[in-house]
PDB file of N, CA and C in Angstrom:
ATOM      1  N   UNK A   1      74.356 111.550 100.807  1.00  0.00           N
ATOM      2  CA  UNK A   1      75.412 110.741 100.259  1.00  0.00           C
ATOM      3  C   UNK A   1      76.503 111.652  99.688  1.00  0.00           C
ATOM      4  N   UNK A   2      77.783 110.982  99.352  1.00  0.00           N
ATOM      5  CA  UNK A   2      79.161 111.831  98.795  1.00  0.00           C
ATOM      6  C   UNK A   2      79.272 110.840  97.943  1.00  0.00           C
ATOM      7  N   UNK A   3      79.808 111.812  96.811  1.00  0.00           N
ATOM      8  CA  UNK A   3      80.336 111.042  95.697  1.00  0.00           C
ATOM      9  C   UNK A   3      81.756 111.499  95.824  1.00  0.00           C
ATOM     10  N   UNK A   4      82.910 110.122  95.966  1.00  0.00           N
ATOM     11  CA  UNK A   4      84.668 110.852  96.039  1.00  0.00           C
ATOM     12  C   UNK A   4      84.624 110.573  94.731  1.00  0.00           C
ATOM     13  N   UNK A   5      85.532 110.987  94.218  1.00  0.00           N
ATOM     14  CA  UNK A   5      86.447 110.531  92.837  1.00  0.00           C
ATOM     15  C   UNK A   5      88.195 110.733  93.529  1.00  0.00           C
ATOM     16  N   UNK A   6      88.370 109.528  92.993  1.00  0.00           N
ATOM     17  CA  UNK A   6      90.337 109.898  92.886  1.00  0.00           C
ATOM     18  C   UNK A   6      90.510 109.345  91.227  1.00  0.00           C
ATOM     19  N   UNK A   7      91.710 109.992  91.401  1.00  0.00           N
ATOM     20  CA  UNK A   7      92.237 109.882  89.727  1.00  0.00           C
ATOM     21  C   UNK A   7      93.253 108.570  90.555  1.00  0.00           C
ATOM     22  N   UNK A   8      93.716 106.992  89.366  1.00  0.00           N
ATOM     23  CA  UNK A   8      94.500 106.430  90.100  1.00  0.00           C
ATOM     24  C   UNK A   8      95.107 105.891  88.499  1.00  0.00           C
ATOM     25  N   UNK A   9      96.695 105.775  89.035  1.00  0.00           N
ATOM     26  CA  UNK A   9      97.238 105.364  87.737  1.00  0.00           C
ATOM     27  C   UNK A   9      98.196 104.508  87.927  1.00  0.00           C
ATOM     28  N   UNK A  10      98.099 103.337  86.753  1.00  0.00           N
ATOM     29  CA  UNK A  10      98.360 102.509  87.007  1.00  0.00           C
ATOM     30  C   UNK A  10      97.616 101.019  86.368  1.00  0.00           C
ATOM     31  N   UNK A  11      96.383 101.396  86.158  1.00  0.00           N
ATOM     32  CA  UNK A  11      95.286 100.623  86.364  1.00  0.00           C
ATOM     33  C   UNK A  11      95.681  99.821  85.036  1.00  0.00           C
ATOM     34  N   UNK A  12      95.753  98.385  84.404  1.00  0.00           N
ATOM     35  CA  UNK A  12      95.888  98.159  83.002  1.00  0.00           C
ATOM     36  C   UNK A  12      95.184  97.005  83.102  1.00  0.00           C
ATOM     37  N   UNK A  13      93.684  96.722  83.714  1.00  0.00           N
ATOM     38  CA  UNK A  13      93.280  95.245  83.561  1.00  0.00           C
ATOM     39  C   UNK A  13      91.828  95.261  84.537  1.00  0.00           C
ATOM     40  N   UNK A  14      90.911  94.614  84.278  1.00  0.00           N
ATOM     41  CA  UNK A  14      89.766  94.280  85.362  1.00  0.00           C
ATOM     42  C   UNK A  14      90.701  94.105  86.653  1.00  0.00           C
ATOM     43  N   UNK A  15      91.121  93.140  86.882  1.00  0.00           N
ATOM     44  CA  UNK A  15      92.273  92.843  88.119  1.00  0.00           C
ATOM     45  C   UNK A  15      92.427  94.193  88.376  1.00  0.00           C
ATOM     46  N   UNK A  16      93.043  94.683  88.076  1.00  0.00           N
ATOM     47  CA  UNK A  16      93.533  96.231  88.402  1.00  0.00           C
ATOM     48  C   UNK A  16      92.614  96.919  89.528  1.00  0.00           C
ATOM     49  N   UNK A  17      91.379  96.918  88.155  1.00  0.00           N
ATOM     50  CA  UNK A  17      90.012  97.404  89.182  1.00  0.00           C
ATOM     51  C   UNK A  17      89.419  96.974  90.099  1.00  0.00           C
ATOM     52  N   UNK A  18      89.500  95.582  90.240  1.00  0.00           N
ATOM     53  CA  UNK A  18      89.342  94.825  91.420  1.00  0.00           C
ATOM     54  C   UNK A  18      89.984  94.812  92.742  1.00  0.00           C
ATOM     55  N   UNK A  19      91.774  95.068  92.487  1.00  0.00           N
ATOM     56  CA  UNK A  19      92.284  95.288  93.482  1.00  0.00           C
ATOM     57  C   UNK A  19      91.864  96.731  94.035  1.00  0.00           C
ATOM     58  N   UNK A  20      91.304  97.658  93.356  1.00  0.00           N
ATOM     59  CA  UNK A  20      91.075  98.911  94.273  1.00  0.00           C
ATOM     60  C   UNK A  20      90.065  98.853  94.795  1.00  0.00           C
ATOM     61  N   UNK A  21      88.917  98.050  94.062  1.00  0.00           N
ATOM     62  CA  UNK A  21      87.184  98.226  94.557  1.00  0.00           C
ATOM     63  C   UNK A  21      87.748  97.487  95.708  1.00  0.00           C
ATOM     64  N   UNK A  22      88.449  96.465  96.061  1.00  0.00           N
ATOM     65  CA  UNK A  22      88.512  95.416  97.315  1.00  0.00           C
ATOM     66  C   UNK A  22      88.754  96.326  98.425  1.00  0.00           C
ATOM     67  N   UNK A  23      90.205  97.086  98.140  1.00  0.00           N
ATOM     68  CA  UNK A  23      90.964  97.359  99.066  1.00  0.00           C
ATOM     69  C   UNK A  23      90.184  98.585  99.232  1.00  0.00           C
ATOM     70  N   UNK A  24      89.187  99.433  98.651  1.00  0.00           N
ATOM     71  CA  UNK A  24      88.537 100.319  99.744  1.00  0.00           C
ATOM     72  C   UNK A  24      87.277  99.680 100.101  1.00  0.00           C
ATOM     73  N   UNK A  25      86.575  98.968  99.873  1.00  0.00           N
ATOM     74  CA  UNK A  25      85.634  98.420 100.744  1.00  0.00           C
ATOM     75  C   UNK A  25      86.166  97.801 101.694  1.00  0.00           C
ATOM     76  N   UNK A  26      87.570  97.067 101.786  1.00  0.00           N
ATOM     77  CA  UNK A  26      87.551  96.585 103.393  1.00  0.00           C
ATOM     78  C   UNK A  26      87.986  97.781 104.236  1.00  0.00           C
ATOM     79  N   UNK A  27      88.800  99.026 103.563  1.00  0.00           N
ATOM     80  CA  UNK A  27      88.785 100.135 104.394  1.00  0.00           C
ATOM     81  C   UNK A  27      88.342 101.150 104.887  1.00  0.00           C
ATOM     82  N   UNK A  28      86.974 101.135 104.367  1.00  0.00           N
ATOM     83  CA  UNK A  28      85.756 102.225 104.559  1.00  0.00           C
ATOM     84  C   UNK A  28      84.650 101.555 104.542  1.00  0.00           C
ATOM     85  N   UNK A  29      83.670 102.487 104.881  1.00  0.00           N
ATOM     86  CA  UNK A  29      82.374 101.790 104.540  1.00  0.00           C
ATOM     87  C   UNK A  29      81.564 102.597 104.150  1.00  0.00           C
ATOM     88  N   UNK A  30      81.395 102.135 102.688  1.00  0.00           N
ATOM     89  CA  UNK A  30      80.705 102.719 101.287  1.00  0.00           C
ATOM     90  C   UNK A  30      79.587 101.981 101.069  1.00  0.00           C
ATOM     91  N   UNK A  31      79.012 102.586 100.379  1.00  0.00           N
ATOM     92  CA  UNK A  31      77.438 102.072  99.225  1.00  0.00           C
ATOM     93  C   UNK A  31      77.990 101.009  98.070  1.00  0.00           C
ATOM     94  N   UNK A  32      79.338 102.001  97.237  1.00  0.00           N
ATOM     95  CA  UNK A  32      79.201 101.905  96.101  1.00  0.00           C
ATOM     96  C   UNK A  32      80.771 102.167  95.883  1.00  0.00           C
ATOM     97  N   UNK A  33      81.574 101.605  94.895  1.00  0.00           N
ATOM     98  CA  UNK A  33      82.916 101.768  94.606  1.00  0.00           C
ATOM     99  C   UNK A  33      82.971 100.626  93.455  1.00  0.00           C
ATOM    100  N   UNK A  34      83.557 101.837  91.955  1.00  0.00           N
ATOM    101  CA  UNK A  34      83.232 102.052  90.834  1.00  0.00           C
ATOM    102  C   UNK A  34      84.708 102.122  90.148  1.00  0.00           C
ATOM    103  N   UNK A  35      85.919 101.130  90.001  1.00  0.00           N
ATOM    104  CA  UNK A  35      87.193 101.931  89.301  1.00  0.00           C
ATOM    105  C   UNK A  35      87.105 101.690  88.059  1.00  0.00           C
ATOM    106  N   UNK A  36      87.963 102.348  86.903  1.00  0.00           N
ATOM    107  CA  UNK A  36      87.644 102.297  85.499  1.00  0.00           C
ATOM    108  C   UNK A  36      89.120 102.427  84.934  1.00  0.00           C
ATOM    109  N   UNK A  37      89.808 101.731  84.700  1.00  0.00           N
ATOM    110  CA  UNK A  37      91.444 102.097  84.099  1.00  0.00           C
ATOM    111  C   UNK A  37      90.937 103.185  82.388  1.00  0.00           C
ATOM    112  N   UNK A  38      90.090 102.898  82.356  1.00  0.00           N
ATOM    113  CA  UNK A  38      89.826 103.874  80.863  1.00  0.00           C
ATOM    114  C   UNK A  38      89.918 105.194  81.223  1.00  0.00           C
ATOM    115  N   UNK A  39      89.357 105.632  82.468  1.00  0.00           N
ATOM    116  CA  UNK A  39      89.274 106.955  82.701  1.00  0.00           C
ATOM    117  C   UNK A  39      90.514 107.130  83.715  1.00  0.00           C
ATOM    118  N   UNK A  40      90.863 106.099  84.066  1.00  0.00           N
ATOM    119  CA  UNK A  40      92.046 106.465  85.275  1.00  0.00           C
ATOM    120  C   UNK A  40      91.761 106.980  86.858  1.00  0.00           C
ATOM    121  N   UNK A  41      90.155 106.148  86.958  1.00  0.00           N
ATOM    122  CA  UNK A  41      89.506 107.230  88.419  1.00  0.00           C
ATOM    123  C   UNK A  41      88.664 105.869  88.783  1.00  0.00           C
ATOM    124  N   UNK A  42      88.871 106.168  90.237  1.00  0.00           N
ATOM    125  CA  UNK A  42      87.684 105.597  91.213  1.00  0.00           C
ATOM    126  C   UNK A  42      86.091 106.569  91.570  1.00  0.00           C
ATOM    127  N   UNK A  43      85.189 105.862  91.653  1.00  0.00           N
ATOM    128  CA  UNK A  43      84.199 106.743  92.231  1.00  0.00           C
ATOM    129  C   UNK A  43      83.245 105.935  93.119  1.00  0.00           C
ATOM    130  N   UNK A  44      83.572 106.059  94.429  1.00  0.00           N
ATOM    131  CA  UNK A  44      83.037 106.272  95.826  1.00  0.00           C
ATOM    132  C   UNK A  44      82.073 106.757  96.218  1.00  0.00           C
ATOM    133  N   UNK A  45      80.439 106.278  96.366  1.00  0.00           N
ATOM    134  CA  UNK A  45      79.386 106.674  97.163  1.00  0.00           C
ATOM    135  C   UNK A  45      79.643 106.073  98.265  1.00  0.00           C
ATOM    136  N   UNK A  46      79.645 107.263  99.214  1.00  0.00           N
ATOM    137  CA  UNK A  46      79.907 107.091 100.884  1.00  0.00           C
ATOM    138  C   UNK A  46      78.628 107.821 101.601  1.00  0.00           C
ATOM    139  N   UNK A  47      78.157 107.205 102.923  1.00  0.00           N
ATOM    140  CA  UNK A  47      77.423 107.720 103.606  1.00  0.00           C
ATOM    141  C   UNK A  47      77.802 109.498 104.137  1.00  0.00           C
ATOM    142  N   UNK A  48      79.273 108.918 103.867  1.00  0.00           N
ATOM    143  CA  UNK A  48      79.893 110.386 104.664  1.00  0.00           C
ATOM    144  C   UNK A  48      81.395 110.763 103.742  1.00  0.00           C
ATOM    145  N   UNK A  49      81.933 111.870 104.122  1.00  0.00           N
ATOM    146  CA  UNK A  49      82.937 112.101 103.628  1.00  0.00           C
ATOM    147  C   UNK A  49      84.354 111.308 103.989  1.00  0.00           C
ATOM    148  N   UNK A  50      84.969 110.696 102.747  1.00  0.00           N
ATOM    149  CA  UNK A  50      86.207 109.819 103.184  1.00  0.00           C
ATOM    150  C   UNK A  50      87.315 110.959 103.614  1.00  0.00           C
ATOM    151  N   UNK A  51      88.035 110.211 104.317  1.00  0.00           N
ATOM    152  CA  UNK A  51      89.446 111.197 104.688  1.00  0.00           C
ATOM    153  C   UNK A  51      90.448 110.663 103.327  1.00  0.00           C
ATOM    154  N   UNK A  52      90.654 111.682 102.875  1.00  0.00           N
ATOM    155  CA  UNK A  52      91.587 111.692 101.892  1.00  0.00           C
ATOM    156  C   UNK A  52      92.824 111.415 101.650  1.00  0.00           C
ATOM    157  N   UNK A  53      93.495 111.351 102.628  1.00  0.00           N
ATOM    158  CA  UNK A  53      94.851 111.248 102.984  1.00  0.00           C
ATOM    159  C   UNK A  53      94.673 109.803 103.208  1.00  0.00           C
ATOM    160  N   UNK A  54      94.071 108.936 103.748  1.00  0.00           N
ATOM    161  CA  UNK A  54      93.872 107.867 103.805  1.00  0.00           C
ATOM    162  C   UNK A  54      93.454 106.519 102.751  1.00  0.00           C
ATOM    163  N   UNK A  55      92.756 107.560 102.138  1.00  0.00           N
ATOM    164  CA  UNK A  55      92.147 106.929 100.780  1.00  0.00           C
ATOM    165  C   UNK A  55      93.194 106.811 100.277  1.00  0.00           C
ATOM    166  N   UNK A  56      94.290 108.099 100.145  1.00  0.00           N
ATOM    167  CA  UNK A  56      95.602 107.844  99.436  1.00  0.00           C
ATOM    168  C   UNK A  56      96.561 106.685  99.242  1.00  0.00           C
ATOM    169  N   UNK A  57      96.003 106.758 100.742  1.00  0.00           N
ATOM    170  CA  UNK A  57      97.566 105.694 101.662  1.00  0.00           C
ATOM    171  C   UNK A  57      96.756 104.353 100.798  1.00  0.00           C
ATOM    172  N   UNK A  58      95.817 103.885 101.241  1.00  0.00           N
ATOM    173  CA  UNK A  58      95.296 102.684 100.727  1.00  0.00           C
ATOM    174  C   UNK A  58      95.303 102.192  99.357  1.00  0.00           C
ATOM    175  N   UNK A  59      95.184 103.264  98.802  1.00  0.00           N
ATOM    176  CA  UNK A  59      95.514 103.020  97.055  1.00  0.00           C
ATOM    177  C   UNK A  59      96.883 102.662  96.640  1.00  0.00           C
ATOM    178  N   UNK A  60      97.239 103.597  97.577  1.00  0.00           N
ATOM    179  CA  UNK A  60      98.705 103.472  97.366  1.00  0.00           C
ATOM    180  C   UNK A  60      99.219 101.921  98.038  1.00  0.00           C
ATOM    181  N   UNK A  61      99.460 101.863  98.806  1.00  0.00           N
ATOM    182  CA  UNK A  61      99.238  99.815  99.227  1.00  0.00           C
ATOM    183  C   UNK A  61      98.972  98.961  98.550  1.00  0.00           C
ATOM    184  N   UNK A  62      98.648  99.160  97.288  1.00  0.00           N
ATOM    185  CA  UNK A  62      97.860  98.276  96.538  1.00  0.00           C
ATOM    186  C   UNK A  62      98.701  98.178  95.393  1.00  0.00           C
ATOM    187  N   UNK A  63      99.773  99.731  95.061  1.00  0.00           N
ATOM    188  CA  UNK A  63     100.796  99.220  94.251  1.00  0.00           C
ATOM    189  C   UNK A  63     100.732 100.407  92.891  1.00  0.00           C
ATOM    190  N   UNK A  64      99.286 101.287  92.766  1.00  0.00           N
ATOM    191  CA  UNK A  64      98.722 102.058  91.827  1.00  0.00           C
ATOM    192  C   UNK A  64      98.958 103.065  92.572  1.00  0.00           C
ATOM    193  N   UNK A  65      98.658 104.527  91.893  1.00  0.00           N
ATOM    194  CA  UNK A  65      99.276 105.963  92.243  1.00  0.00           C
ATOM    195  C   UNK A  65      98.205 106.744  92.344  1.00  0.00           C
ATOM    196  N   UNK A  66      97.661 107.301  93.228  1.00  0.00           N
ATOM    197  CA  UNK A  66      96.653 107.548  93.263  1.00  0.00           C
ATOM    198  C   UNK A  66      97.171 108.994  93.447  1.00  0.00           C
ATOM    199  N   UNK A  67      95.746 110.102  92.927  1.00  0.00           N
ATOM    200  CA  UNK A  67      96.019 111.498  92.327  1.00  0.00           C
ATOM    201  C   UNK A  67      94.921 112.506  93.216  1.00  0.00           C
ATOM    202  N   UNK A  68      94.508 113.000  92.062  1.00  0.00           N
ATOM    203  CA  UNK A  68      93.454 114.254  93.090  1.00  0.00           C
ATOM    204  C   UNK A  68      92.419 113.634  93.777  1.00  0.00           C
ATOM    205  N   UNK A  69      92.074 114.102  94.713  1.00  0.00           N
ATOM    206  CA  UNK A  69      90.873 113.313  95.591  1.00  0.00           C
ATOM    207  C   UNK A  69      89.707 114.557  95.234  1.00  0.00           C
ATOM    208  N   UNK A  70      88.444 114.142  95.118  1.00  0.00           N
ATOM    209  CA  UNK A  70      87.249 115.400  94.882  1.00  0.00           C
ATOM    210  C   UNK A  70      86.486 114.838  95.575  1.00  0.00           C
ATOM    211  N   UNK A  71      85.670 115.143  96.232  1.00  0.00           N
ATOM    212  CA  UNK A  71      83.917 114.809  96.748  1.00  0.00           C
ATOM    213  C   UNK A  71      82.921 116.195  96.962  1.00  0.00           C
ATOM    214  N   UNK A  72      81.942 115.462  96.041  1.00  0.00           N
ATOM    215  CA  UNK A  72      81.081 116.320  96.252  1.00  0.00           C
ATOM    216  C   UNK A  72      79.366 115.841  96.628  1.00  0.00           C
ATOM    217  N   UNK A  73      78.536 116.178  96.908  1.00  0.00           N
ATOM    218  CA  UNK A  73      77.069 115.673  97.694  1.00  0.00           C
ATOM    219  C   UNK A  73      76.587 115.054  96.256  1.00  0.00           C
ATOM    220  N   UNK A  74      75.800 113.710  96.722  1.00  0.00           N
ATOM    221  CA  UNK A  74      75.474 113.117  95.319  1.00  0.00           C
ATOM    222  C   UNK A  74      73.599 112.592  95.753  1.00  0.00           C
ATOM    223  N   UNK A  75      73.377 112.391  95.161  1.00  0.00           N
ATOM    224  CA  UNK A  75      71.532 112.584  94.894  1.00  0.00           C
ATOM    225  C   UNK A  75      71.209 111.947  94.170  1.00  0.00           C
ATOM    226  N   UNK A  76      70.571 110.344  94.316  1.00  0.00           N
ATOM    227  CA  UNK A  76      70.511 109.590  93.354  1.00  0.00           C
ATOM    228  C   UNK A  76      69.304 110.061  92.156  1.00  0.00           C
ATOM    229  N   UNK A  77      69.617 109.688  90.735  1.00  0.00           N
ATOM    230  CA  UNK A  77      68.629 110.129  90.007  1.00  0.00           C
ATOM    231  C   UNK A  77      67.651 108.883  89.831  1.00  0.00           C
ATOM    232  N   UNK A  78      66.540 108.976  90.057  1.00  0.00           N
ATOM    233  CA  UNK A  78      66.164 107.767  89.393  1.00  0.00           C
ATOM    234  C   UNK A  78      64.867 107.627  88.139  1.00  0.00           C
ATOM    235  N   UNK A  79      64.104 106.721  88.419  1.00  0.00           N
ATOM    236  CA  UNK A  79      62.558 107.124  87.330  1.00  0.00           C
ATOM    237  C   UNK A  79      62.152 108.754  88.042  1.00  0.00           C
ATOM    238  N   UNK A  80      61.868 108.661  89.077  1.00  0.00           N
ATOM    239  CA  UNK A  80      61.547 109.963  90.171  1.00  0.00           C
ATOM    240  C   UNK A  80      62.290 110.944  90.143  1.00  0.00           C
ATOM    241  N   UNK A  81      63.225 110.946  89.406  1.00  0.00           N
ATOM    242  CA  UNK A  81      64.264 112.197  90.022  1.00  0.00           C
ATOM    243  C   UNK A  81      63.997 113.603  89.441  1.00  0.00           C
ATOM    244  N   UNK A  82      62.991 113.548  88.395  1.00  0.00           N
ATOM    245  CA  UNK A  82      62.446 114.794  87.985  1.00  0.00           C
ATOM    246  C   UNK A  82      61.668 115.462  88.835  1.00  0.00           C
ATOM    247  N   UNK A  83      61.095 114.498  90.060  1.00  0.00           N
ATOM    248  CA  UNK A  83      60.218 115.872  90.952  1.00  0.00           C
ATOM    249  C   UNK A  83      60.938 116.200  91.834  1.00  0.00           C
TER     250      UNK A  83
END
């Protein structure tokens, strides 16, 4: 799995966060998509790595400003994750 993060600004409301969780689940296909106007970031569990430039474009469509893109390999923790 990948965990993306983008920084997106703009965000001032649940709505806010809703319009981004929407608009990348109908444009990718993720696990998991997480936005937070408190922190100003999305976070994306993907089977695979998103194209970034794209992620951009889509955020950007939506009306919010979207910033650094990061992904890095993610490993769920769970009761188990100590062995």
């Amino acid at each position: 799995m990948i965990k993306t993060t983008i920084a997106v600004d703009g965000m001032m409301c649940g709505m806010c966060e809703t319009h981004i969780q929407e608009a990348v689940r109908k444009n990718f296909h993720v696990k998991k998509v997480t936005a937070n106007r408190g922190k100003k970031e999305a976070v994306i569990l993907s089977e695979e790595r998103l194209d970034a430039e794209k992620l951009k474009s889509v955020i950007s469509e939506t009306g919010y400003t979207p910033g650094v893109v990061s992904s890095e390999p993610y490993e769920k923790k769970g009761l188990f994750g100590l062995f």
